[in-house]
N, C-alpha and C. Protein backbone atom coordinates (compact mmCIF):
# COMPACT_ATOMS: atom_id res chain seq x y z
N UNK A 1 -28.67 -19.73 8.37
CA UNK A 1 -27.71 -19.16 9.29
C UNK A 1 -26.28 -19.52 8.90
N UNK A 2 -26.01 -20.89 8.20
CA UNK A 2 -24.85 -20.59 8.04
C UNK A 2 -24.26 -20.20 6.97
N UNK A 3 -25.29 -19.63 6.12
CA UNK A 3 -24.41 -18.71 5.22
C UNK A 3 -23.71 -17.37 5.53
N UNK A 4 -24.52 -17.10 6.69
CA UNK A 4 -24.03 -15.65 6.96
C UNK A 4 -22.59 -15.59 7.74
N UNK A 5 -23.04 -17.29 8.46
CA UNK A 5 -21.55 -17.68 9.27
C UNK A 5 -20.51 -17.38 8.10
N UNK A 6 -20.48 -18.24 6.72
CA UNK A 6 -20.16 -18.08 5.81
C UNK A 6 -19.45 -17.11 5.61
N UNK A 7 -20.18 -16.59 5.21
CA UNK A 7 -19.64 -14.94 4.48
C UNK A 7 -18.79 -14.13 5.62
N UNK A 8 -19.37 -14.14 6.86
CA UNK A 8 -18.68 -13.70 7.60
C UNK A 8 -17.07 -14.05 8.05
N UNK A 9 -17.02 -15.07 7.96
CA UNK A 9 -15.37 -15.59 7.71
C UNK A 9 -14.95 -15.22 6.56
N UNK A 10 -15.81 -15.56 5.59
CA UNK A 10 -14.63 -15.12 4.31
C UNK A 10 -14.27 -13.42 4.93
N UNK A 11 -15.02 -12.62 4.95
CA UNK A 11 -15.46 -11.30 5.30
C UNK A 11 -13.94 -10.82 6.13
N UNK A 12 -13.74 -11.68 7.18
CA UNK A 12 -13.08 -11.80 8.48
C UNK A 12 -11.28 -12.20 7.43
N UNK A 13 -11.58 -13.30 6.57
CA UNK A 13 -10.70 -13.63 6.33
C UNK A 13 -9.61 -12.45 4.97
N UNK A 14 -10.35 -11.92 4.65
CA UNK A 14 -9.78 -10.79 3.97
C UNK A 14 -9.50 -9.96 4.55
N UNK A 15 -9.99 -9.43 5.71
CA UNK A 15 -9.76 -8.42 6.18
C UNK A 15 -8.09 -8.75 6.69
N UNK A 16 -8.27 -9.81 7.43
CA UNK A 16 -6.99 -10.61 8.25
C UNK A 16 -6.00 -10.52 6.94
N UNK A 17 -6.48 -11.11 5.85
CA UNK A 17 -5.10 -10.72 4.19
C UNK A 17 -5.12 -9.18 4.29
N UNK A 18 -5.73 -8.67 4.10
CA UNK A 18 -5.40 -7.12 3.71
C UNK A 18 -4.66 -6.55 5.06
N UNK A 19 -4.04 -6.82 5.97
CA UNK A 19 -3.87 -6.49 7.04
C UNK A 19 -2.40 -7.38 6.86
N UNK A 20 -2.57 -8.51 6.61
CA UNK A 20 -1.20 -9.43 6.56
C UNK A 20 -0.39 -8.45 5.27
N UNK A 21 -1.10 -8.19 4.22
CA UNK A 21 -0.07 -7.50 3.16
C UNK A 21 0.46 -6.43 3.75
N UNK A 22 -0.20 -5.80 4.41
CA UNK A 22 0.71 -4.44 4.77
C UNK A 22 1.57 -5.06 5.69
N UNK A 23 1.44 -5.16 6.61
CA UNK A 23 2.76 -5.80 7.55
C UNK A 23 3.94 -6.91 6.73
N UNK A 24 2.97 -7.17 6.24
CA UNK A 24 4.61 -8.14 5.30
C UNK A 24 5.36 -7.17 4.35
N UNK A 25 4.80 -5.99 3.30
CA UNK A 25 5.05 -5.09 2.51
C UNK A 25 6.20 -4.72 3.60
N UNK A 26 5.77 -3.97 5.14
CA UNK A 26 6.82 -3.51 5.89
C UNK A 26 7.82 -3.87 6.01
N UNK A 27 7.50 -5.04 6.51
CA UNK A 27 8.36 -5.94 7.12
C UNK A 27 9.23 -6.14 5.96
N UNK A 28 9.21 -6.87 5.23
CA UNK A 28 10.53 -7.22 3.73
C UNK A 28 10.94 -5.38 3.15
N UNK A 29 9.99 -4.84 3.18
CA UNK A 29 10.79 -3.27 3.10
C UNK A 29 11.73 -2.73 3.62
N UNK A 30 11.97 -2.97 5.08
CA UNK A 30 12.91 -2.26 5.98
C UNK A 30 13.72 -3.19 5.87
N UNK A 31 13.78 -4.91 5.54
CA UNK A 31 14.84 -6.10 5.79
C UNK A 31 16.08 -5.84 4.18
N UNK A 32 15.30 -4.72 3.53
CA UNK A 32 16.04 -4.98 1.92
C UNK A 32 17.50 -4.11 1.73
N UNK A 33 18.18 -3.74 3.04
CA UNK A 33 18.90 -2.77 2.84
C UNK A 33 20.48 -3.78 2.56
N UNK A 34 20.68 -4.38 1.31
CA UNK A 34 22.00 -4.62 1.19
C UNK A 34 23.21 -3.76 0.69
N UNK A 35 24.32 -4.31 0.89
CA UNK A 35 25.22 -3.73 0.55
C UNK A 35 25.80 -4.07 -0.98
N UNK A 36 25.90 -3.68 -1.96
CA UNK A 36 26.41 -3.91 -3.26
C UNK A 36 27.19 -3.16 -3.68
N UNK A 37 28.47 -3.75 -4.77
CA UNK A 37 29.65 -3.06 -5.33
C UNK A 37 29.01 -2.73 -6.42
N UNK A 38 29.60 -1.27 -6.31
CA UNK A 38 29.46 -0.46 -7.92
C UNK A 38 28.10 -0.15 -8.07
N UNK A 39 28.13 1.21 -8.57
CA UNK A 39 26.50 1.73 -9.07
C UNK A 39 25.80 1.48 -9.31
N UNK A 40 25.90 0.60 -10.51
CA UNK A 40 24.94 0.58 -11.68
C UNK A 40 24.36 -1.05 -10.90
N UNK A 41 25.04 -1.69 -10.59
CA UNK A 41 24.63 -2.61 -9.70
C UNK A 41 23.37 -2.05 -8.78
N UNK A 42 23.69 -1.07 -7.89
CA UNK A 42 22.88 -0.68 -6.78
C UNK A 42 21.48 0.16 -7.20
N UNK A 43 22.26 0.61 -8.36
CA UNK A 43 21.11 1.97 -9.59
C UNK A 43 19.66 0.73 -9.63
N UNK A 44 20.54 -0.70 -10.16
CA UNK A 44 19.09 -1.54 -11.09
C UNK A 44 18.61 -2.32 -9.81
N UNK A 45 19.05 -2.45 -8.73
CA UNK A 45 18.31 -3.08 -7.47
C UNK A 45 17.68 -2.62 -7.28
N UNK A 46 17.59 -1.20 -6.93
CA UNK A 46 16.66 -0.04 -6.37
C UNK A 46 15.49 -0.13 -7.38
N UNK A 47 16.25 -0.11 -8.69
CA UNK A 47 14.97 0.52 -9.85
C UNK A 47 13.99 -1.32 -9.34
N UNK A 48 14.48 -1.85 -9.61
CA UNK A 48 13.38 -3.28 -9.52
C UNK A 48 12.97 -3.51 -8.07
N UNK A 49 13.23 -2.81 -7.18
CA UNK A 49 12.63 -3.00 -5.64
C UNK A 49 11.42 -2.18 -6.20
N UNK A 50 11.58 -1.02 -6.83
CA UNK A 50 10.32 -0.09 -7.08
C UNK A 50 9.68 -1.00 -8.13
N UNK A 51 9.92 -1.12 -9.02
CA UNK A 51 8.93 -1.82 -10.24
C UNK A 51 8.14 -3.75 -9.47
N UNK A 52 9.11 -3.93 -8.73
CA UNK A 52 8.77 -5.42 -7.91
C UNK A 52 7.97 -5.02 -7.32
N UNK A 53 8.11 -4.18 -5.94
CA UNK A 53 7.35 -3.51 -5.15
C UNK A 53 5.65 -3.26 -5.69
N UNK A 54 5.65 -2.60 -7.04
CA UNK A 54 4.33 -2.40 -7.47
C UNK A 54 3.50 -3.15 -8.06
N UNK A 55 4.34 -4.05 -8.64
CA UNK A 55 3.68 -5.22 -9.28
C UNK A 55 3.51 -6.71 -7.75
N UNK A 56 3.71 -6.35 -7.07
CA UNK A 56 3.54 -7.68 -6.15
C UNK A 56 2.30 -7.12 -5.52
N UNK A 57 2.07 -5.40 -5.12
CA UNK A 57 1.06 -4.47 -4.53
C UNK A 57 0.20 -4.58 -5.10
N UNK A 58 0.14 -4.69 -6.56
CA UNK A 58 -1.26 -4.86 -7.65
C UNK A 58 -1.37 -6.31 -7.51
N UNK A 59 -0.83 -7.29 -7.43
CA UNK A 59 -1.37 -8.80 -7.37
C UNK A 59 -2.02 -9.39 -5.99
N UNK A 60 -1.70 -8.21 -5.02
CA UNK A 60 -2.06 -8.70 -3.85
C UNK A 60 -3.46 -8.00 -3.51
N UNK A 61 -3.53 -6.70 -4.59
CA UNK A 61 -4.87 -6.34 -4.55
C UNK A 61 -6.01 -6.98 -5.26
N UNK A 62 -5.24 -7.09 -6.45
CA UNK A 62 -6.28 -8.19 -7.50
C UNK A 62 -6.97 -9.12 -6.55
N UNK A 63 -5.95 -9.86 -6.23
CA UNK A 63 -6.73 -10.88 -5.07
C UNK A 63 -8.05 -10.43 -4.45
N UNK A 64 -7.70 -9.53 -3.69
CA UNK A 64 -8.81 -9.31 -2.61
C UNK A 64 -9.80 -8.88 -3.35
N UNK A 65 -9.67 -8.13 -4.46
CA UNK A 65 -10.55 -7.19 -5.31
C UNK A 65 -11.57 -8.43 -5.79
N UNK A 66 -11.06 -9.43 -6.28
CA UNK A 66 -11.71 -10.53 -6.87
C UNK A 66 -12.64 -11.40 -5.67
N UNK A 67 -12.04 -11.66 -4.57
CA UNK A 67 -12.63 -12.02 -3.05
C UNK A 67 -14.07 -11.36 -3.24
N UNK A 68 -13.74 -9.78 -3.10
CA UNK A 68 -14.77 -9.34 -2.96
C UNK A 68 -15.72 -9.49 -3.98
N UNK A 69 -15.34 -9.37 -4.93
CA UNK A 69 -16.52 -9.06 -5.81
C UNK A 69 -17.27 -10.21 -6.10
N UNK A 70 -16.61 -11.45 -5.81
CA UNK A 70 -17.35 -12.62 -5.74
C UNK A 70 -18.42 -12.68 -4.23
N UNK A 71 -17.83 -11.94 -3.39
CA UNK A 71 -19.43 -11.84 -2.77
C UNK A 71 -20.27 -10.79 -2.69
N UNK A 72 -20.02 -9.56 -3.72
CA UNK A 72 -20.60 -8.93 -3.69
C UNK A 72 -21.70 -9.22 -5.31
N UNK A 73 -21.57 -10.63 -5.68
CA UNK A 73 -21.83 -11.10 -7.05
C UNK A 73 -22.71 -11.86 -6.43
N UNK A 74 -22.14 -12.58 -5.45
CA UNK A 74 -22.79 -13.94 -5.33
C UNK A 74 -24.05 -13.89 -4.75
N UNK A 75 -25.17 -14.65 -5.05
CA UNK A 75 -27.04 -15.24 -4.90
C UNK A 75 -26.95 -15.81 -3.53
N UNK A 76 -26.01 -16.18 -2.94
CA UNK A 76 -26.33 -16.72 -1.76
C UNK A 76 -25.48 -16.30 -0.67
N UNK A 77 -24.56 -14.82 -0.97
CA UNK A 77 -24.49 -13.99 -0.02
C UNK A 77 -25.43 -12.94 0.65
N UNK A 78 -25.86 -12.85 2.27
CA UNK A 78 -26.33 -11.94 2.57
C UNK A 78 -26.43 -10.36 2.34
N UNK A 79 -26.88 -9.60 2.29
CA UNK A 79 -27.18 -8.08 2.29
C UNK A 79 -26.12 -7.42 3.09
N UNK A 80 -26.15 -8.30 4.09
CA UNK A 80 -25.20 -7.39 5.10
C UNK A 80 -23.52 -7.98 4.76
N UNK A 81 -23.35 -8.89 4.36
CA UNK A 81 -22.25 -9.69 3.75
C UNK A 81 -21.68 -8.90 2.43
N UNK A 82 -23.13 -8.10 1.43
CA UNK A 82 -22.49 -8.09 0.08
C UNK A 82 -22.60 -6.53 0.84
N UNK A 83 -22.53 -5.48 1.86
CA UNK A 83 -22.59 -4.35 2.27
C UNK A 83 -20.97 -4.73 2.47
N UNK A 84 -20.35 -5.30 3.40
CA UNK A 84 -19.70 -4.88 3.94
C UNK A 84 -18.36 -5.29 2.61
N UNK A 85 -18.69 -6.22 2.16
CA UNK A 85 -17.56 -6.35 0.86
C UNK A 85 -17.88 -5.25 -0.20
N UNK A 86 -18.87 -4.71 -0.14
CA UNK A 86 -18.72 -3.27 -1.00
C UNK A 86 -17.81 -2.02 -0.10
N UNK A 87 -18.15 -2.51 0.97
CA UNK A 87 -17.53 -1.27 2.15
C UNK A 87 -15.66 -1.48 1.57
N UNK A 88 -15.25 -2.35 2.16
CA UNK A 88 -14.09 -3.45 1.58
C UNK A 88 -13.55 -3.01 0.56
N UNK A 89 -14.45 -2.74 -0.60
CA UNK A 89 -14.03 -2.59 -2.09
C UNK A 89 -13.55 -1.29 -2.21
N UNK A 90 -14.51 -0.55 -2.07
CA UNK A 90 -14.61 0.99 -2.16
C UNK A 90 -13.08 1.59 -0.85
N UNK A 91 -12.86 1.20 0.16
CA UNK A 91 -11.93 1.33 0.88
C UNK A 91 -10.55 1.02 -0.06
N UNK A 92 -10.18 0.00 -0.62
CA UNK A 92 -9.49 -0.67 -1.07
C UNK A 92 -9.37 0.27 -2.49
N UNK A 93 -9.99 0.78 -3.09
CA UNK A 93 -10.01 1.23 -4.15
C UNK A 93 -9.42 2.99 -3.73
N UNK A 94 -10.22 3.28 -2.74
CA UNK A 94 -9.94 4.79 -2.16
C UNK A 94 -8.68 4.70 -2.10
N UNK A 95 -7.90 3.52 -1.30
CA UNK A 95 -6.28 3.54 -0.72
C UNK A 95 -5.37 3.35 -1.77
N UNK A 96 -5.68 2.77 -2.96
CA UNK A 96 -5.00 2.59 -4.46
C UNK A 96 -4.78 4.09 -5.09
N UNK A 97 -6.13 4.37 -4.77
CA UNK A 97 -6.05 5.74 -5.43
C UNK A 97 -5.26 7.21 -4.82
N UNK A 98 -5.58 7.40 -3.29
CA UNK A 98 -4.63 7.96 -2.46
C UNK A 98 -3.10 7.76 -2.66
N UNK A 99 -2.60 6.20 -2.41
CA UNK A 99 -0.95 6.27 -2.99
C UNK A 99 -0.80 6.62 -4.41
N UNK A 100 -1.36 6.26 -5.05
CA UNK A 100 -1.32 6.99 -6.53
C UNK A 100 -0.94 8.57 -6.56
N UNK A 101 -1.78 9.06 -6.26
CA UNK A 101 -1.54 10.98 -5.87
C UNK A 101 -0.42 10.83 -5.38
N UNK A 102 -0.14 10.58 -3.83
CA UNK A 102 0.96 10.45 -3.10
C UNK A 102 2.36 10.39 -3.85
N UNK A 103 2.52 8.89 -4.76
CA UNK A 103 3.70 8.90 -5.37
C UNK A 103 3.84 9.93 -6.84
N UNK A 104 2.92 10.24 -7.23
CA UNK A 104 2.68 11.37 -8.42
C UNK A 104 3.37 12.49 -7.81
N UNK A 105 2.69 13.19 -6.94
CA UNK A 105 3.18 14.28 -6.01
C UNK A 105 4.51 13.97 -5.51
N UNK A 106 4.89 13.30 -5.28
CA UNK A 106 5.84 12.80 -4.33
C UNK A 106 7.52 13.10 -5.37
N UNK A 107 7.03 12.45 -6.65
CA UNK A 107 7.94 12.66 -7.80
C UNK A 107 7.99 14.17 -8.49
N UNK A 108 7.21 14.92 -8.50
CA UNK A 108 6.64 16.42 -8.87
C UNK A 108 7.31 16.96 -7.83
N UNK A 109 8.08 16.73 -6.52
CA UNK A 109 8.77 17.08 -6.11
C UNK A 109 10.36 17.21 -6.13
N UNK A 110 10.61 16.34 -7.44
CA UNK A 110 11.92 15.91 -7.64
C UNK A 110 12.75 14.42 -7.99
N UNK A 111 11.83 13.80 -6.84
CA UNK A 111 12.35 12.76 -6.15
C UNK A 111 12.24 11.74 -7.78
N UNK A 112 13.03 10.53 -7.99
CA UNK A 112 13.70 9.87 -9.59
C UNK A 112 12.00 8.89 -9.27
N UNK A 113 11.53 8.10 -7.67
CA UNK A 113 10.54 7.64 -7.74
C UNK A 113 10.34 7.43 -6.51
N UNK A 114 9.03 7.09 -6.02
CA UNK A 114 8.15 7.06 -5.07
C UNK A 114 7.38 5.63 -4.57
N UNK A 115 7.16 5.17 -4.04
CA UNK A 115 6.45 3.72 -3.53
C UNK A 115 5.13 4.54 -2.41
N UNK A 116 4.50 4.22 -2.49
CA UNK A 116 3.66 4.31 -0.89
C UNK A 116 2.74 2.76 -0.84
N UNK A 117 2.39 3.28 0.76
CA UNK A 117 1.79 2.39 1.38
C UNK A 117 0.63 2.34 2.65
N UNK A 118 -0.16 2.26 1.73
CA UNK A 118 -1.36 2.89 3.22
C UNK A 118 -1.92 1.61 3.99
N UNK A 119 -1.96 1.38 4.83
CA UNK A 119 -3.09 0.29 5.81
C UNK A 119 -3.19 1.10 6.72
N UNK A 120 -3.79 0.24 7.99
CA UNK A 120 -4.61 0.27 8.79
C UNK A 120 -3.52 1.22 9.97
N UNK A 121 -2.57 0.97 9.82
CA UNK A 121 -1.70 1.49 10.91
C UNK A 121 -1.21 2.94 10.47
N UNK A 122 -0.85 2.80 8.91
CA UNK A 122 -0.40 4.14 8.89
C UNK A 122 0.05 4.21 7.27
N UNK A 123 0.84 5.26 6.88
CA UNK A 123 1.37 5.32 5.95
C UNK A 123 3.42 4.99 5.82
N UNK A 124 3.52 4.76 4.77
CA UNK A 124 4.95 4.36 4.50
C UNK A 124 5.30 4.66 2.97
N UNK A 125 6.07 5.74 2.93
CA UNK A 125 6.78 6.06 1.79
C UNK A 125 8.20 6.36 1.45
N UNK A 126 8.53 5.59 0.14
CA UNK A 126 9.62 5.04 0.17
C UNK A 126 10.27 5.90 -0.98
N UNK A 127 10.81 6.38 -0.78
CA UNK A 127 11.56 7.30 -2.35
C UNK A 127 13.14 6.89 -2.68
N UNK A 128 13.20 7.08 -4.13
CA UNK A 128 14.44 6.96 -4.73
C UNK A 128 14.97 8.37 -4.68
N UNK A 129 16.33 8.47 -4.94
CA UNK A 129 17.30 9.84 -4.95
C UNK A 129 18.52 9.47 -4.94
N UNK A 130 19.00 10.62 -5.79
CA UNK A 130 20.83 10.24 -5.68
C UNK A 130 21.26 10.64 -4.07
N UNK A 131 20.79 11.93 -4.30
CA UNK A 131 21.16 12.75 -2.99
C UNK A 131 20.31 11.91 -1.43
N UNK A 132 20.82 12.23 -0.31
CA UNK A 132 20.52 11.68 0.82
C UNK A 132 18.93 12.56 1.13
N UNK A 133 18.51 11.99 2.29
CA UNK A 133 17.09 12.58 2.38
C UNK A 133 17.17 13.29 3.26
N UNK A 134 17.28 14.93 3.49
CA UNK A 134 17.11 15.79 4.23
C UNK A 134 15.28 15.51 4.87
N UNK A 135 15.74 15.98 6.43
CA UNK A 135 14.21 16.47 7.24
C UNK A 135 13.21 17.21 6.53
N UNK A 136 13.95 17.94 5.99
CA UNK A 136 13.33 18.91 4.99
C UNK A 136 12.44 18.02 3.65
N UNK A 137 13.41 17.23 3.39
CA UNK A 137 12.51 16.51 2.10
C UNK A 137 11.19 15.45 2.99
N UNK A 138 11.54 15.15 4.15
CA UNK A 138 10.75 14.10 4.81
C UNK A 138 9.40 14.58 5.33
N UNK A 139 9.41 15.99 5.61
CA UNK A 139 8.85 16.74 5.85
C UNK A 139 7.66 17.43 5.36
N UNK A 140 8.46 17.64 3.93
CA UNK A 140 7.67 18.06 2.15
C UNK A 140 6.66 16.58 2.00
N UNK A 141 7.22 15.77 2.32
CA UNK A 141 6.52 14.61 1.82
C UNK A 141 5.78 13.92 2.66
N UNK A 142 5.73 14.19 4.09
CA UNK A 142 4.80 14.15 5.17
C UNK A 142 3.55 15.29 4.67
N UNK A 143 4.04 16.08 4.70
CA UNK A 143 2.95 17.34 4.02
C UNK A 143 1.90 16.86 3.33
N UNK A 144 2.62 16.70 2.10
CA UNK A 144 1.65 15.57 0.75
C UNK A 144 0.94 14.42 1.58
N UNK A 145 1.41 13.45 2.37
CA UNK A 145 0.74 12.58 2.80
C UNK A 145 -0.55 13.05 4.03
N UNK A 146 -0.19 13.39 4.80
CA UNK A 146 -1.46 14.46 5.39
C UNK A 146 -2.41 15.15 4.81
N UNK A 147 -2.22 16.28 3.72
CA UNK A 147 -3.24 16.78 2.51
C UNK A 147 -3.66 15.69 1.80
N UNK A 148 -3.25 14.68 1.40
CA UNK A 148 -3.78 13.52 0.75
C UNK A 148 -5.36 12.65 1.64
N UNK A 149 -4.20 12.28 2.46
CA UNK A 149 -4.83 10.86 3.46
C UNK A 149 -5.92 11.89 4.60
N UNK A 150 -5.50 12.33 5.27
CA UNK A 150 -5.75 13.25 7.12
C UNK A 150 -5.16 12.49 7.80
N UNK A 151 -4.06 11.47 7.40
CA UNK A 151 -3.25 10.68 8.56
C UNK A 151 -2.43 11.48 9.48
N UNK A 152 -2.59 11.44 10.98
CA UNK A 152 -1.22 12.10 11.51
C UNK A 152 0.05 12.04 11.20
N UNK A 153 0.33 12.98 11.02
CA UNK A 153 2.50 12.90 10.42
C UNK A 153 2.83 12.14 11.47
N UNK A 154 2.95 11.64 12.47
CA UNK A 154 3.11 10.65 13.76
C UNK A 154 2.51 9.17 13.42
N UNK A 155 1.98 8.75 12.54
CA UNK A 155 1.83 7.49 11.60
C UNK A 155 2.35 7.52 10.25
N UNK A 156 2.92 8.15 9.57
CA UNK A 156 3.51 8.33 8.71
C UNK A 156 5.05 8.08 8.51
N UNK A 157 5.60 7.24 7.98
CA UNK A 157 7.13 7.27 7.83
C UNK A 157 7.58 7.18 6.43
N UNK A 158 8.64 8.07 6.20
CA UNK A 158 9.26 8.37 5.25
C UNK A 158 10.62 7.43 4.65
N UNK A 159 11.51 6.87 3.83
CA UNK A 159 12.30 6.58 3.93
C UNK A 159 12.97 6.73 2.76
N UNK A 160 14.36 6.26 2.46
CA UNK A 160 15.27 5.82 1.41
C UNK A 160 15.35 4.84 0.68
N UNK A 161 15.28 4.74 -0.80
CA UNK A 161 15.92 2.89 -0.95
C UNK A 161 16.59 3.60 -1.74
């Protein structure tokens, strides 16, 4: 019995990380809006919020990816333990793959680059542009995220960096 206790916390405890990354992703997303002199200054912040942004998103998945697969590996995890970390995996892998399209599409629209962000609450996409973001572009790109995901455009937010 208490392996299953076991597994079930770890189980519990990823879920609780994969849930903490998205809210922290948010959270430091919307806090990043500084003010900087001169372009090329503001040009290479932006470009490394996007390249930071994706590389901190892939290390925070690695993690969990590895979580799981160690109990979906492991001899002395339960059936129902190595089910639900396959459930876990395959979710986790679906949502990698969804923002993928998303920011592909998202750039095929114009836009210089794209970030997304799917959890449990909703979606969040973040685009680069010289030009300001018309309703119209927020709109186009709500579109894509709905045909993508089936998320309501009413969980979905669009933004600038």
């Amino acid at each position: 019995m208490s392996d299953v206790k076991r597994q079930t916390a770890i189980i519990a405890v990823l879920i609780v990380l994969i849930a903490f990354s998205g809210w922290f992703a948010k959270k430091f997303n919307d806090s990043g809006n500084l003010t900087t002199i001169g372009k090329n200054v503001e040009t290479k912040e932006v470009t490394n919020y996007f390249a930071e942004s994706r590389i901190e998103r892939q290390q925070e998945r690695d993690v969990v990816k590895q979580e799981l697969e160690k109990i979906i590996s492991s001899q002395d995890a339960t059936k129902t333990a190595k089910n639900a970390a396959t459930t876990k995996l395959m979710q986790l892998n679906d949502r990698a793959l969804k923002e993928n399209k998303i920011e592909t599409l998202v750039k095929e629209k114009g836009f210089e680059d794209s970030l997304c962000f799917i959890d449990d609450n909703g979606v969040e996409v973040v685009v680069k542009t010289d030009n300001s973001l018309t309703s119209e572009d927020a709109n186009q790109i709500k579109d894509i995220v709905v045909k993508t995901t089936g998320i309501s455009p009413s969980r979905i937010t669009v933004r600038q960096k």
